[in-house]
PDB file of N, CA and C in Angstrom:
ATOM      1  N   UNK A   1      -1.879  20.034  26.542  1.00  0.00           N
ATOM      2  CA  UNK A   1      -2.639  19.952  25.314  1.00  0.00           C
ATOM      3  C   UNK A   1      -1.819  19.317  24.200  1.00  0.00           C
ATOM      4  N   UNK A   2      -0.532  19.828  24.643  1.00  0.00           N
ATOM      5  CA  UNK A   2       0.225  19.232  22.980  1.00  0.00           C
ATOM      6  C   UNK A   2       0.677  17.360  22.910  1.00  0.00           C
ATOM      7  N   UNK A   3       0.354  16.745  24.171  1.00  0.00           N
ATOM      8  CA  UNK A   3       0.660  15.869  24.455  1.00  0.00           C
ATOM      9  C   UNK A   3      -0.604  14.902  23.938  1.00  0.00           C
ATOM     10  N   UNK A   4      -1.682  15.487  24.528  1.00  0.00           N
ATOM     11  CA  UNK A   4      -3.231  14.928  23.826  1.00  0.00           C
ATOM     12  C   UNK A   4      -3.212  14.857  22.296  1.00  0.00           C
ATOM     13  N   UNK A   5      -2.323  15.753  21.949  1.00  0.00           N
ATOM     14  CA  UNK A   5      -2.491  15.624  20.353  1.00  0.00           C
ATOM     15  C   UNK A   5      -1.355  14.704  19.621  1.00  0.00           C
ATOM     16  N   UNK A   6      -0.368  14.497  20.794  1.00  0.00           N
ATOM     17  CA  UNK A   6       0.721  13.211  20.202  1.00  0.00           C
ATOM     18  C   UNK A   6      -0.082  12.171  20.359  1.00  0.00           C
ATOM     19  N   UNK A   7      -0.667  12.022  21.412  1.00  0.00           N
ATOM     20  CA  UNK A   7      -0.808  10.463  21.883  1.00  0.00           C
ATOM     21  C   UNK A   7      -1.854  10.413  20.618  1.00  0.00           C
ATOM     22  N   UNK A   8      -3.003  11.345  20.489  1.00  0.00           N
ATOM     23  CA  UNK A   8      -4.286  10.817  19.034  1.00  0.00           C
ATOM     24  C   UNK A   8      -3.548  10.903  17.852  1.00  0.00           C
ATOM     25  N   UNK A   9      -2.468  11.554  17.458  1.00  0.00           N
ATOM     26  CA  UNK A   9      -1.528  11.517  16.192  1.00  0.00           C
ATOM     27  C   UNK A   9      -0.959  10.121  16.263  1.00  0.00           C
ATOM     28  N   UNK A  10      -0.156   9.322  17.640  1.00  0.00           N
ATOM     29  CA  UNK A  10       0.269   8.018  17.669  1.00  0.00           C
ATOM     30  C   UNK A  10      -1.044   6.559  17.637  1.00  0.00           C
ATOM     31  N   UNK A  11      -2.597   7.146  17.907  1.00  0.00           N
ATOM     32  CA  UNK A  11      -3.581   6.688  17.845  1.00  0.00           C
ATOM     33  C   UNK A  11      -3.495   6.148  16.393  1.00  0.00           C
ATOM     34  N   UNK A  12      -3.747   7.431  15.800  1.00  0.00           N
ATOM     35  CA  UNK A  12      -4.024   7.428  14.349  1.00  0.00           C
ATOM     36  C   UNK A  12      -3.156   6.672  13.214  1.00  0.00           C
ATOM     37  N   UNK A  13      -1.766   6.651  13.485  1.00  0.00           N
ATOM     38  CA  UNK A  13      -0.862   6.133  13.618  1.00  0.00           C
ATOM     39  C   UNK A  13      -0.645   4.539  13.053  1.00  0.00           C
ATOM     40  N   UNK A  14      -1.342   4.228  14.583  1.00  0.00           N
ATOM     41  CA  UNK A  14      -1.081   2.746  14.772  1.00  0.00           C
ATOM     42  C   UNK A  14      -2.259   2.469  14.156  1.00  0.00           C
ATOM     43  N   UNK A  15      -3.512   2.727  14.289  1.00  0.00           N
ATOM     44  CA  UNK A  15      -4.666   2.467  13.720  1.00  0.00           C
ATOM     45  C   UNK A  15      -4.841   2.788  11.955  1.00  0.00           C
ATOM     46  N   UNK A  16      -3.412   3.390  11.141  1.00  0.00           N
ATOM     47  CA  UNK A  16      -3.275   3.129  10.213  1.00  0.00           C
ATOM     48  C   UNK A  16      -2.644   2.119   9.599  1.00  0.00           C
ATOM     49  N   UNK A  17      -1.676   1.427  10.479  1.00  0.00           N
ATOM     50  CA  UNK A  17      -0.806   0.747  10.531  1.00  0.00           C
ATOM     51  C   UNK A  17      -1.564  -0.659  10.444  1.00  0.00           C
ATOM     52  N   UNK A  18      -1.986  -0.920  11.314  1.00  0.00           N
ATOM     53  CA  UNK A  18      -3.004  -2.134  11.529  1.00  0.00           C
ATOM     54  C   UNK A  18      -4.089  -2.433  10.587  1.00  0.00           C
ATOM     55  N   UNK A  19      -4.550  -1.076   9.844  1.00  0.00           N
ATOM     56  CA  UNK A  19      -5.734  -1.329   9.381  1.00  0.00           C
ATOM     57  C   UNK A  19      -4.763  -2.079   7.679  1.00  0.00           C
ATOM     58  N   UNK A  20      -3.931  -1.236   6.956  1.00  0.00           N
ATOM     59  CA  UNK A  20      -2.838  -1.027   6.153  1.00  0.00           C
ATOM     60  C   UNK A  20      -2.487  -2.984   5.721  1.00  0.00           C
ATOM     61  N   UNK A  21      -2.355  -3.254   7.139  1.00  0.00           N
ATOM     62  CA  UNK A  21      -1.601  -5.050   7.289  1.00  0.00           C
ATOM     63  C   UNK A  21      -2.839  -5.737   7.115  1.00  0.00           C
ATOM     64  N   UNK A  22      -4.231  -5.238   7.948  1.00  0.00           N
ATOM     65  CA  UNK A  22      -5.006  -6.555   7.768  1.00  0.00           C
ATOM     66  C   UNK A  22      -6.308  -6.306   6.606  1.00  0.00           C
ATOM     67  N   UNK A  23      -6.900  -5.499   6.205  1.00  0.00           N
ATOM     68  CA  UNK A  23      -7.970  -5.486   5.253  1.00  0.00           C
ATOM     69  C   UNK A  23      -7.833  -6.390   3.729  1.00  0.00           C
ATOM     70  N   UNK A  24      -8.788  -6.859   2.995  1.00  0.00           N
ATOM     71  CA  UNK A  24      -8.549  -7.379   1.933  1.00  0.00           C
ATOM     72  C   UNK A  24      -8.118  -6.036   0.999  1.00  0.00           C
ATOM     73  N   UNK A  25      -8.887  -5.277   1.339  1.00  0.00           N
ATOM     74  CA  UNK A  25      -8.265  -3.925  -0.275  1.00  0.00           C
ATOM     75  C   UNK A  25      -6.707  -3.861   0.064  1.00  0.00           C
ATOM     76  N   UNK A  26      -6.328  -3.782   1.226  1.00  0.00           N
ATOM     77  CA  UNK A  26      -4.959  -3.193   1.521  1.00  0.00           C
ATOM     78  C   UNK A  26      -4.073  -4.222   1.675  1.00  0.00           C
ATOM     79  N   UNK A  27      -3.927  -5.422   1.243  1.00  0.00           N
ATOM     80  CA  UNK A  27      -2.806  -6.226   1.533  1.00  0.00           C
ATOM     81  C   UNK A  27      -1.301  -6.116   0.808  1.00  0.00           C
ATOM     82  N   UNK A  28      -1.255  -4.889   0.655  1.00  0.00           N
ATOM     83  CA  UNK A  28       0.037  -4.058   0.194  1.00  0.00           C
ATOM     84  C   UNK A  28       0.987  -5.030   0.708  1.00  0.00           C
ATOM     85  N   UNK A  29       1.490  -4.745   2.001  1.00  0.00           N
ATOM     86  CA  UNK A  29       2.439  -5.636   2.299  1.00  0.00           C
ATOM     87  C   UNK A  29       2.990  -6.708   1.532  1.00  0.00           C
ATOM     88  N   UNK A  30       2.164  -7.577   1.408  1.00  0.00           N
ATOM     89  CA  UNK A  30       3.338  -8.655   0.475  1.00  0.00           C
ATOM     90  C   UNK A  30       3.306  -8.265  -0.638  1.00  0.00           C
ATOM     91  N   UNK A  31       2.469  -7.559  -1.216  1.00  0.00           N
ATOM     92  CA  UNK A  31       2.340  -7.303  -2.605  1.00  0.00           C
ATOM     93  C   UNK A  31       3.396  -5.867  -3.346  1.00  0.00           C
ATOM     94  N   UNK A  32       3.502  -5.057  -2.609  1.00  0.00           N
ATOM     95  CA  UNK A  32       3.725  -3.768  -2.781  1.00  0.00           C
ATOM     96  C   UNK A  32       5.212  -3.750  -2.388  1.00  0.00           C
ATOM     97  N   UNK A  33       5.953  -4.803  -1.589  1.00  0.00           N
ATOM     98  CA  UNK A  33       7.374  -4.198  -0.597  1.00  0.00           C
ATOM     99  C   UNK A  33       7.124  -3.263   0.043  1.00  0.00           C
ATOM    100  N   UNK A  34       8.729  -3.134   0.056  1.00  0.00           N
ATOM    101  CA  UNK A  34       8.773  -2.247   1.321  1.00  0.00           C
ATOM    102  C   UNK A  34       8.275  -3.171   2.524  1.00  0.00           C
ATOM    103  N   UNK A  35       8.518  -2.103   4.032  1.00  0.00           N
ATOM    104  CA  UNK A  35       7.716  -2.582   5.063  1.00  0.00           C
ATOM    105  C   UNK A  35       7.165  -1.458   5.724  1.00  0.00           C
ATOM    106  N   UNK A  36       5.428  -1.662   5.587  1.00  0.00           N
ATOM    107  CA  UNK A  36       4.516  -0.674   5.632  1.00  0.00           C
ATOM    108  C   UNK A  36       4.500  -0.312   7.101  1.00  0.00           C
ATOM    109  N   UNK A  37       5.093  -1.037   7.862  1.00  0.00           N
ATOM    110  CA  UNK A  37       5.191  -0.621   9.361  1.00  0.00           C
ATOM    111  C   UNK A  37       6.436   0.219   9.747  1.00  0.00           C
ATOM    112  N   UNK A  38       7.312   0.084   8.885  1.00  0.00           N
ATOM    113  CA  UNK A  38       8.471   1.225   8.542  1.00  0.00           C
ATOM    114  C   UNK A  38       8.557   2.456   7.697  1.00  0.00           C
ATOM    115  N   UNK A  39       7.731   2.049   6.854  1.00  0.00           N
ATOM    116  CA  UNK A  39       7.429   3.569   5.669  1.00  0.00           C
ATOM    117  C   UNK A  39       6.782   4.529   6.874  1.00  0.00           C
ATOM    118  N   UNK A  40       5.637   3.639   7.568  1.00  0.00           N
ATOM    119  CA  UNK A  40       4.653   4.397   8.334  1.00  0.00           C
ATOM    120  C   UNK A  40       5.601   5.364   9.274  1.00  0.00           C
ATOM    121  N   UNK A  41       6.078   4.374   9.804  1.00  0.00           N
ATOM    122  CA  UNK A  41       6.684   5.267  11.813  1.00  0.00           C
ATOM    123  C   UNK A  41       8.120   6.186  10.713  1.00  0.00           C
ATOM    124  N   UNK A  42       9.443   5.641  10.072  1.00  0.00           N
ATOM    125  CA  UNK A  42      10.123   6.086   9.500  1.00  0.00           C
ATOM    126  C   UNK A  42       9.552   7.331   8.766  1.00  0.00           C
ATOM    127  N   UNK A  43       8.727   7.389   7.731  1.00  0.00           N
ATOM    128  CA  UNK A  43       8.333   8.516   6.949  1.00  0.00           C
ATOM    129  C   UNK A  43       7.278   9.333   7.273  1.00  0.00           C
ATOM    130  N   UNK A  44       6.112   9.293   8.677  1.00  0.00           N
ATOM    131  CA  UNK A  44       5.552   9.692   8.498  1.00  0.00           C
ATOM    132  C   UNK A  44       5.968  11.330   8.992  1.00  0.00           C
ATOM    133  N   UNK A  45       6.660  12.087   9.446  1.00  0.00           N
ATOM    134  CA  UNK A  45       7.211  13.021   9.677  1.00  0.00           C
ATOM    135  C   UNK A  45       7.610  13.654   8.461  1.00  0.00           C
ATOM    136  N   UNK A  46       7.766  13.196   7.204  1.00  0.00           N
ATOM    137  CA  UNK A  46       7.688  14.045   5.698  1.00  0.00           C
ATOM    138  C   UNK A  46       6.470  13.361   5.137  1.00  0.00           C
ATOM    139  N   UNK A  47       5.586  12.237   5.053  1.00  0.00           N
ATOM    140  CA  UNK A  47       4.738  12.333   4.395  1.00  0.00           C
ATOM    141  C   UNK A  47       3.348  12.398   5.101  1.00  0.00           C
ATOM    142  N   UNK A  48       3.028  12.819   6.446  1.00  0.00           N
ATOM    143  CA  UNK A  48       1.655  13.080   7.124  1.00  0.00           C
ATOM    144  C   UNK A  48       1.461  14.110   6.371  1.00  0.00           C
ATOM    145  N   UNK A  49      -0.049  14.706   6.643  1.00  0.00           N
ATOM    146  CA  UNK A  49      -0.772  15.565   5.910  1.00  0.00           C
ATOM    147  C   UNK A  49      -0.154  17.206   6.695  1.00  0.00           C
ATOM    148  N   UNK A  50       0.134  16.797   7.584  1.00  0.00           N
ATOM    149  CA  UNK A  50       0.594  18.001   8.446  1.00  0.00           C
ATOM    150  C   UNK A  50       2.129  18.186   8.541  1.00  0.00           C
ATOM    151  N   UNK A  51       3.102  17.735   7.803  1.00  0.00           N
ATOM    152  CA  UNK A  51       4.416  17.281   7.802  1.00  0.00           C
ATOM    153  C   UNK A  51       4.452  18.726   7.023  1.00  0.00           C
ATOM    154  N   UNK A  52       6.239  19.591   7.558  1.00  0.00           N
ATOM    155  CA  UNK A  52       6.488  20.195   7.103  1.00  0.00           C
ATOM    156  C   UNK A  52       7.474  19.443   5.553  1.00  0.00           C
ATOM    157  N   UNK A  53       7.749  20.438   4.736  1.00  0.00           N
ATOM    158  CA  UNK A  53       8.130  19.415   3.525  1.00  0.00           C
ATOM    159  C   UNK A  53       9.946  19.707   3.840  1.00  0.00           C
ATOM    160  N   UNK A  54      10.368  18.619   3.895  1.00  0.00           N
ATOM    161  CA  UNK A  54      11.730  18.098   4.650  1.00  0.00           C
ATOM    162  C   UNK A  54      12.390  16.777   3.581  1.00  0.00           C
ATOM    163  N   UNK A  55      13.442  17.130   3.488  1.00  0.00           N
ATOM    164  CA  UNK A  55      14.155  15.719   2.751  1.00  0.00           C
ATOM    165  C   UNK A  55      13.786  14.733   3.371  1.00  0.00           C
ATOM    166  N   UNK A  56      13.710  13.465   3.473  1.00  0.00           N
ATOM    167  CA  UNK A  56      13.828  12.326   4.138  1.00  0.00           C
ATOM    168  C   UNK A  56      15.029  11.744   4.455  1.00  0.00           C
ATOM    169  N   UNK A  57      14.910  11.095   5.995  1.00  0.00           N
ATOM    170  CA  UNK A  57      15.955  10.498   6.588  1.00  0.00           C
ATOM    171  C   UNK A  57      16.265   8.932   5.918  1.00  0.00           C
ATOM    172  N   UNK A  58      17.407   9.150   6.678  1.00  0.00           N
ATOM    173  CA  UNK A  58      18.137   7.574   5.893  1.00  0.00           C
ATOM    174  C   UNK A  58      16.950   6.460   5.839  1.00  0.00           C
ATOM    175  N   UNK A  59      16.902   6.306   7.244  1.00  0.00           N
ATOM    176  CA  UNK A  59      15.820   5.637   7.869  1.00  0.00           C
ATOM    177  C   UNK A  59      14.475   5.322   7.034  1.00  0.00           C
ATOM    178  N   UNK A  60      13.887   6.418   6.369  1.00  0.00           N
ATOM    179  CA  UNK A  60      12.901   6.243   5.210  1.00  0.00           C
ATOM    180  C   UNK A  60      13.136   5.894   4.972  1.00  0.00           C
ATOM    181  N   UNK A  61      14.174   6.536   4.243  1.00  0.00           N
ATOM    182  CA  UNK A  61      14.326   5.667   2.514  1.00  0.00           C
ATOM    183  C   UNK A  61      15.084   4.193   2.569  1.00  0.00           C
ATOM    184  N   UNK A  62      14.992   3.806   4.066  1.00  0.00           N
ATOM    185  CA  UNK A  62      16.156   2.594   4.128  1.00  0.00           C
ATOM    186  C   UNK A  62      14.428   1.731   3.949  1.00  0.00           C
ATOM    187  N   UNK A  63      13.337   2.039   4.975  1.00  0.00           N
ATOM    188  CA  UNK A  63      11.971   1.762   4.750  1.00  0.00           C
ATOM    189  C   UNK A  63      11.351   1.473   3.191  1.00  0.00           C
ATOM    190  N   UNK A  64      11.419   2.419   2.296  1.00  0.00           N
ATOM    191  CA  UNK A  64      10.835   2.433   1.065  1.00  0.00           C
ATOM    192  C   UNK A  64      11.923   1.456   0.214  1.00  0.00           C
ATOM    193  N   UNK A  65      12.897   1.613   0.925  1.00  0.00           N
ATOM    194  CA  UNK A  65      14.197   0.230  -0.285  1.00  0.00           C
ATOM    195  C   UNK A  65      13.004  -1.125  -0.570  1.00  0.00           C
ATOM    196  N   UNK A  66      12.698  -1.271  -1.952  1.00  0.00           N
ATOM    197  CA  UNK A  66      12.166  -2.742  -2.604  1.00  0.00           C
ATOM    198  C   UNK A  66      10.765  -2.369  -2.976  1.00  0.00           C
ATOM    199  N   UNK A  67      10.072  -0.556  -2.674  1.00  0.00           N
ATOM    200  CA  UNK A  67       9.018  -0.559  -2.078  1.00  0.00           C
ATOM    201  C   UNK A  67       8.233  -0.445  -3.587  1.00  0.00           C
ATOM    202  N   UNK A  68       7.339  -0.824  -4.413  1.00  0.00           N
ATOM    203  CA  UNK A  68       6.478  -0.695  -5.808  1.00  0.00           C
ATOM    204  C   UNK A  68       5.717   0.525  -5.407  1.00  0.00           C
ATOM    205  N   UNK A  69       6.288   1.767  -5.878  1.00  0.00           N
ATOM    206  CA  UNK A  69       4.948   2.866  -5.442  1.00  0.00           C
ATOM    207  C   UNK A  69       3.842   2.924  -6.353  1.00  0.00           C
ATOM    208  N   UNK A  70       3.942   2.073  -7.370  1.00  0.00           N
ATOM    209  CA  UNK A  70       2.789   2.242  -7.955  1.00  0.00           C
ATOM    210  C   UNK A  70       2.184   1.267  -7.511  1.00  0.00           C
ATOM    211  N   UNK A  71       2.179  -0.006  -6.987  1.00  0.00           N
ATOM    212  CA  UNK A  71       1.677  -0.849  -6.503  1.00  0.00           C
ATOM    213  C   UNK A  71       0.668   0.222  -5.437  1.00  0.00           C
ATOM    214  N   UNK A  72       1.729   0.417  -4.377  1.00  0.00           N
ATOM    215  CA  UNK A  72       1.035   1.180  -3.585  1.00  0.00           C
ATOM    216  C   UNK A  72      -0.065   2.293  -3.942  1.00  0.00           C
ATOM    217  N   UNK A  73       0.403   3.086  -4.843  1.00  0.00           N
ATOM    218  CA  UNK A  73      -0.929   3.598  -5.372  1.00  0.00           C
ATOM    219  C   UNK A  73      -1.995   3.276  -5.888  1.00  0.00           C
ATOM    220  N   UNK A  74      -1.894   1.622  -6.200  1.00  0.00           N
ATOM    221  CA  UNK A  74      -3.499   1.265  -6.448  1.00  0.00           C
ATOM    222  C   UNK A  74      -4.132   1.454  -5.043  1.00  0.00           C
ATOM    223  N   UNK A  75      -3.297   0.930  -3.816  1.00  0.00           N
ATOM    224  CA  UNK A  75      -4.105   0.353  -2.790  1.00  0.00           C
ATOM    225  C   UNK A  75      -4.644   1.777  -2.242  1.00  0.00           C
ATOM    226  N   UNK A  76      -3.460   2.847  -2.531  1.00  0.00           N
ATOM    227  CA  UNK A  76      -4.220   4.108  -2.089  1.00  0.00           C
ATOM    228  C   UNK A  76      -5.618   4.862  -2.383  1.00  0.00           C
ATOM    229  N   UNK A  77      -5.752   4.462  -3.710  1.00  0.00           N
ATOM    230  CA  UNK A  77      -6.474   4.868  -4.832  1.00  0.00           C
ATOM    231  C   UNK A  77      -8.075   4.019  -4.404  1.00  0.00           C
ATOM    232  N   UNK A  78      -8.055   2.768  -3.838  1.00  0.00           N
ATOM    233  CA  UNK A  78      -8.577   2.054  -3.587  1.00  0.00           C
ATOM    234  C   UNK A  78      -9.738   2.116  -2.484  1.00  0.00           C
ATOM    235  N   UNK A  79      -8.499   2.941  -1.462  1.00  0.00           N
ATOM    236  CA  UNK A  79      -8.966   3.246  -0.525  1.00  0.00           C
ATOM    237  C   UNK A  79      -8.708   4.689  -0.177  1.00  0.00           C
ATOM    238  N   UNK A  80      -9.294   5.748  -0.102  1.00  0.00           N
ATOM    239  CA  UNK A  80      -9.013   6.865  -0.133  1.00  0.00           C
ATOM    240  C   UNK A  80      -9.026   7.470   1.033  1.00  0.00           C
ATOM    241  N   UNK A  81      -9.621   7.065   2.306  1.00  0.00           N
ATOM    242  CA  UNK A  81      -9.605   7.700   3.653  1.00  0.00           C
ATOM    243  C   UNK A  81      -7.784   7.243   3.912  1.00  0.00           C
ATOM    244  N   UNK A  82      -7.466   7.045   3.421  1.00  0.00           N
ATOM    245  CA  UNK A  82      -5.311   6.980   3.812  1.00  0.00           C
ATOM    246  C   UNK A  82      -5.194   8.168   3.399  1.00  0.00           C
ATOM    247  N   UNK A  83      -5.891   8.874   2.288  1.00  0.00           N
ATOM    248  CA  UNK A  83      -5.217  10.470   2.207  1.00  0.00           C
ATOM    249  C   UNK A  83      -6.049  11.064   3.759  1.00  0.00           C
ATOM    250  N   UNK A  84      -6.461  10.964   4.667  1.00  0.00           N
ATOM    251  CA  UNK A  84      -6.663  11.528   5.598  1.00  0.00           C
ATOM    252  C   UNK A  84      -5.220  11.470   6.441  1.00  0.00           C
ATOM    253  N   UNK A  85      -4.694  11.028   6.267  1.00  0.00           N
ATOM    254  CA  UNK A  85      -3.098  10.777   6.926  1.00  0.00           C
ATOM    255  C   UNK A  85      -2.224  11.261   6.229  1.00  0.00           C
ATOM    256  N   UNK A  86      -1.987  10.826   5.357  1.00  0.00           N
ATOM    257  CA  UNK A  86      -1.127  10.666   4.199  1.00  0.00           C
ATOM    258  C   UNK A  86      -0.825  11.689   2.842  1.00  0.00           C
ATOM    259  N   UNK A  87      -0.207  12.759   2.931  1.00  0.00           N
ATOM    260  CA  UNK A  87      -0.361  13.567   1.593  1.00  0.00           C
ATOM    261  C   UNK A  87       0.235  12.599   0.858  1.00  0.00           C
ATOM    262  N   UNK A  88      -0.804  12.229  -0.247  1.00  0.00           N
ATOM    263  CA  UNK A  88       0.448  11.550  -1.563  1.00  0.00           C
ATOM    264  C   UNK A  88       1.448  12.433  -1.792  1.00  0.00           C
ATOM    265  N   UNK A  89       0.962  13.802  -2.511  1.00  0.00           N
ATOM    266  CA  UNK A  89       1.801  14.438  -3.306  1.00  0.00           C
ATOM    267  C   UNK A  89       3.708  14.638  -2.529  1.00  0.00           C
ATOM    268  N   UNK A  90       2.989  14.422  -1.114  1.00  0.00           N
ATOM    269  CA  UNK A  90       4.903  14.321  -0.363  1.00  0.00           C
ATOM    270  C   UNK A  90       5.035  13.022  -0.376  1.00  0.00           C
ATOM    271  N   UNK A  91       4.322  12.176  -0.420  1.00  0.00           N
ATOM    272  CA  UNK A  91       4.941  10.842  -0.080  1.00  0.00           C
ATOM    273  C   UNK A  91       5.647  10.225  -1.851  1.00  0.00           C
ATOM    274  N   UNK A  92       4.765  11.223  -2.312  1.00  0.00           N
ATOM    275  CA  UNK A  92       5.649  10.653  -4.404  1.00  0.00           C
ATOM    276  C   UNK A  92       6.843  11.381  -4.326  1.00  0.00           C
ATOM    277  N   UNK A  93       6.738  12.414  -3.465  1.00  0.00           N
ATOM    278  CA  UNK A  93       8.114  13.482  -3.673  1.00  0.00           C
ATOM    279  C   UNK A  93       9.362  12.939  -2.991  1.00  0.00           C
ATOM    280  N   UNK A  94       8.903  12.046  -1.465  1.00  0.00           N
ATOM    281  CA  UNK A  94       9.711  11.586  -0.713  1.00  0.00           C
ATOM    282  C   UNK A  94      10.500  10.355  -1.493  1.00  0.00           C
ATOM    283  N   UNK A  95       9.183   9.460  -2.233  1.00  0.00           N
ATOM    284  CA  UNK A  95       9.636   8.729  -3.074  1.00  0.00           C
ATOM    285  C   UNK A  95      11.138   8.662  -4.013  1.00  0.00           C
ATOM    286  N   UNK A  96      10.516   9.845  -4.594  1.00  0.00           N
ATOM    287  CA  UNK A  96      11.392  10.438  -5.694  1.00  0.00           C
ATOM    288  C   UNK A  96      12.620  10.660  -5.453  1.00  0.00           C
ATOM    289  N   UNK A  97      13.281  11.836  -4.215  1.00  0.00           N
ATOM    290  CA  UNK A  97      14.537  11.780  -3.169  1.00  0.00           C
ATOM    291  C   UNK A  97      14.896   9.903  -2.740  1.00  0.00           C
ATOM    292  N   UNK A  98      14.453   9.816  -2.608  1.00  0.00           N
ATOM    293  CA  UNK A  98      14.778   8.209  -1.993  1.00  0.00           C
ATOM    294  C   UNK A  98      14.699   7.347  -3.223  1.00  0.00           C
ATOM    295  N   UNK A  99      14.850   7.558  -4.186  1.00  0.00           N
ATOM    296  CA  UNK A  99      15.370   7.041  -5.524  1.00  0.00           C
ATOM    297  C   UNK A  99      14.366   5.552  -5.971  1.00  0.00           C
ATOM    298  N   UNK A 100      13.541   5.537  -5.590  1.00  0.00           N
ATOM    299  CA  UNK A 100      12.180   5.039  -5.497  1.00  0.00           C
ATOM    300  C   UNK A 100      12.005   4.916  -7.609  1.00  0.00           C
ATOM    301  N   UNK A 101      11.212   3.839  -8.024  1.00  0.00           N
ATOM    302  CA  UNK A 101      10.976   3.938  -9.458  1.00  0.00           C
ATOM    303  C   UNK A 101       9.608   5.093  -8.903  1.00  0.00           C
ATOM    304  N   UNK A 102       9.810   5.600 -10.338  1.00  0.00           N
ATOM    305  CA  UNK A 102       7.893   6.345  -9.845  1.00  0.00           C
ATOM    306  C   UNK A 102       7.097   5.768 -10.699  1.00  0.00           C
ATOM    307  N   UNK A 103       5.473   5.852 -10.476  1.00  0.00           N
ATOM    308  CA  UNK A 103       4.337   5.348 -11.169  1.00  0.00           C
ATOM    309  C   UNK A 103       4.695   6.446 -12.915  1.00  0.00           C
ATOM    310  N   UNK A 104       4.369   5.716 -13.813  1.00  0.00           N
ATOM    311  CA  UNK A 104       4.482   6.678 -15.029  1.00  0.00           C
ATOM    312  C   UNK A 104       3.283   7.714 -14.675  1.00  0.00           C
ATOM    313  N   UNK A 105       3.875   8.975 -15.998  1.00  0.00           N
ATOM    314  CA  UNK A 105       2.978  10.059 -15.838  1.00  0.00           C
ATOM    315  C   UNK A 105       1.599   9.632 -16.092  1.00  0.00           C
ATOM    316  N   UNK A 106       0.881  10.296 -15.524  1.00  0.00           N
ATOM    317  CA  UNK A 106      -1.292  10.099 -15.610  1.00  0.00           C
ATOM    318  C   UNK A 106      -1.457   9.458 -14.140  1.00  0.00           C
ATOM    319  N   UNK A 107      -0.212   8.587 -13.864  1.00  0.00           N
ATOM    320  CA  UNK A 107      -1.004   7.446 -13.242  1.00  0.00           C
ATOM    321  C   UNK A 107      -1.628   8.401 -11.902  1.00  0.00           C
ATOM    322  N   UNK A 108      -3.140   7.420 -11.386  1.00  0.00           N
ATOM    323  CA  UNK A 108      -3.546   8.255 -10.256  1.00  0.00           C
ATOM    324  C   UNK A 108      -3.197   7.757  -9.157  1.00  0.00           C
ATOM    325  N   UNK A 109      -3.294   8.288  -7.799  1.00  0.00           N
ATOM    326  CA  UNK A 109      -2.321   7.926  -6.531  1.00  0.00           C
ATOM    327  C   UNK A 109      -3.861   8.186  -5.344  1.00  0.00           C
ATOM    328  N   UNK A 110      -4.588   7.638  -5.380  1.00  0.00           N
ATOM    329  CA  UNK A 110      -5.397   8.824  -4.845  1.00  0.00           C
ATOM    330  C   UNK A 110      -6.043  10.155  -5.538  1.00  0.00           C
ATOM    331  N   UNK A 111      -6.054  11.208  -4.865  1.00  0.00           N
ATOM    332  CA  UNK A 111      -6.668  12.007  -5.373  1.00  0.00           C
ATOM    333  C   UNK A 111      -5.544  12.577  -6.078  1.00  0.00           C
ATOM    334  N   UNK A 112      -4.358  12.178  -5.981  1.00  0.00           N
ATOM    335  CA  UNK A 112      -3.009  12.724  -6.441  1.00  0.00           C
ATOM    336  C   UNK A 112      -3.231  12.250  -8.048  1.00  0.00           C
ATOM    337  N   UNK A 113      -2.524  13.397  -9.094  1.00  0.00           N
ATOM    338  CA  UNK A 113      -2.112  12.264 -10.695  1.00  0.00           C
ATOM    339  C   UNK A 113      -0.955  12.750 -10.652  1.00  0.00           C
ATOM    340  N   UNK A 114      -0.174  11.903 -11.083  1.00  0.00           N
ATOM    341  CA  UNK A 114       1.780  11.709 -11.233  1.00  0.00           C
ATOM    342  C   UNK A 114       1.640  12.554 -12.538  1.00  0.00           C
ATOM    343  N   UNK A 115       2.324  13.760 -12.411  1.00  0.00           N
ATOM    344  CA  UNK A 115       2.646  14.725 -13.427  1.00  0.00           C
ATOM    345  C   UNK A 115       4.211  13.940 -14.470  1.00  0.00           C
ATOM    346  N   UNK A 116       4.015  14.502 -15.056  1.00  0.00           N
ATOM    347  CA  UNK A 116       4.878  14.227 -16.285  1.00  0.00           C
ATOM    348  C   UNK A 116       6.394  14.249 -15.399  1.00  0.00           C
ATOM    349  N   UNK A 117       7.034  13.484 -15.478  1.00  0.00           N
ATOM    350  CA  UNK A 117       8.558  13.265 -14.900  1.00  0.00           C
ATOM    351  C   UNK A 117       9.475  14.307 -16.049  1.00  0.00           C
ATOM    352  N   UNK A 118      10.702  14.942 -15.234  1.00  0.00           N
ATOM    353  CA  UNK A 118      11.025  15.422 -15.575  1.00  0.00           C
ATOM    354  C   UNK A 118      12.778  14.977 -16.119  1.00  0.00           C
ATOM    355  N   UNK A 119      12.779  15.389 -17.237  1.00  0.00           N
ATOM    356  CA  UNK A 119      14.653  14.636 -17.241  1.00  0.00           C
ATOM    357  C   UNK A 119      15.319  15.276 -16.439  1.00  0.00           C
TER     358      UNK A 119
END
């Protein structure tokens, strides 16, 4: 059973991955940095919806190096079935550890809003 649920988790996965690179709303990729096929496989273990909340590995944050998260949060915002994968609220947090600029406070991420930064 637990194997049925890797292989539809690696389904889901790749079928975010793909969808992410080719749609007109989502052409993040060139626009956004980063490389969305590395944020994905690299981070999704702290930022899936089911991810326990964990620092991020080098490896992420080597992924998110160049990455505009606010860019990215339009495309999220845009398209909102990615929070079916994707908790923003860990992926701004993962951000944040991985020394990432953040979107200013208000901004929305999805169903996520970027709370007031803290000094």
């Amino acid at each position: 059973m637990a194997i049925r649920c890797l292989d539809f988790a690696m389904l889901v996965l790749v079928a975010t991955i793909l969808v992410l690179q080719n749609l007109p709303n989502t052409s993040a990729q060139g626009e956004c940095g980063g490389n969305i096929a590395s944020i994905i496989t690299e981070c999704v273990g702290y930022i899936g919806r089911n991810a326990q909340k964990n620092p991020p590995s080098p490896k992420c944050c080597g992924a998110l190096k160049g990455a505009n998260i606010t860019c990215f949060c339009k495309y999220i915002t845009l398209n909102p079935w990615i929070e079916h994968t994707i908790d923003v609220k860990k992926g701004i947090d993962v951000a944040k550890t991985c020394g990432c600029k953040l979107p200013p406070a208000t901004t929305k991420c999805g169903s996520y809003t970027i709370p007031p930064h803290k000094a």
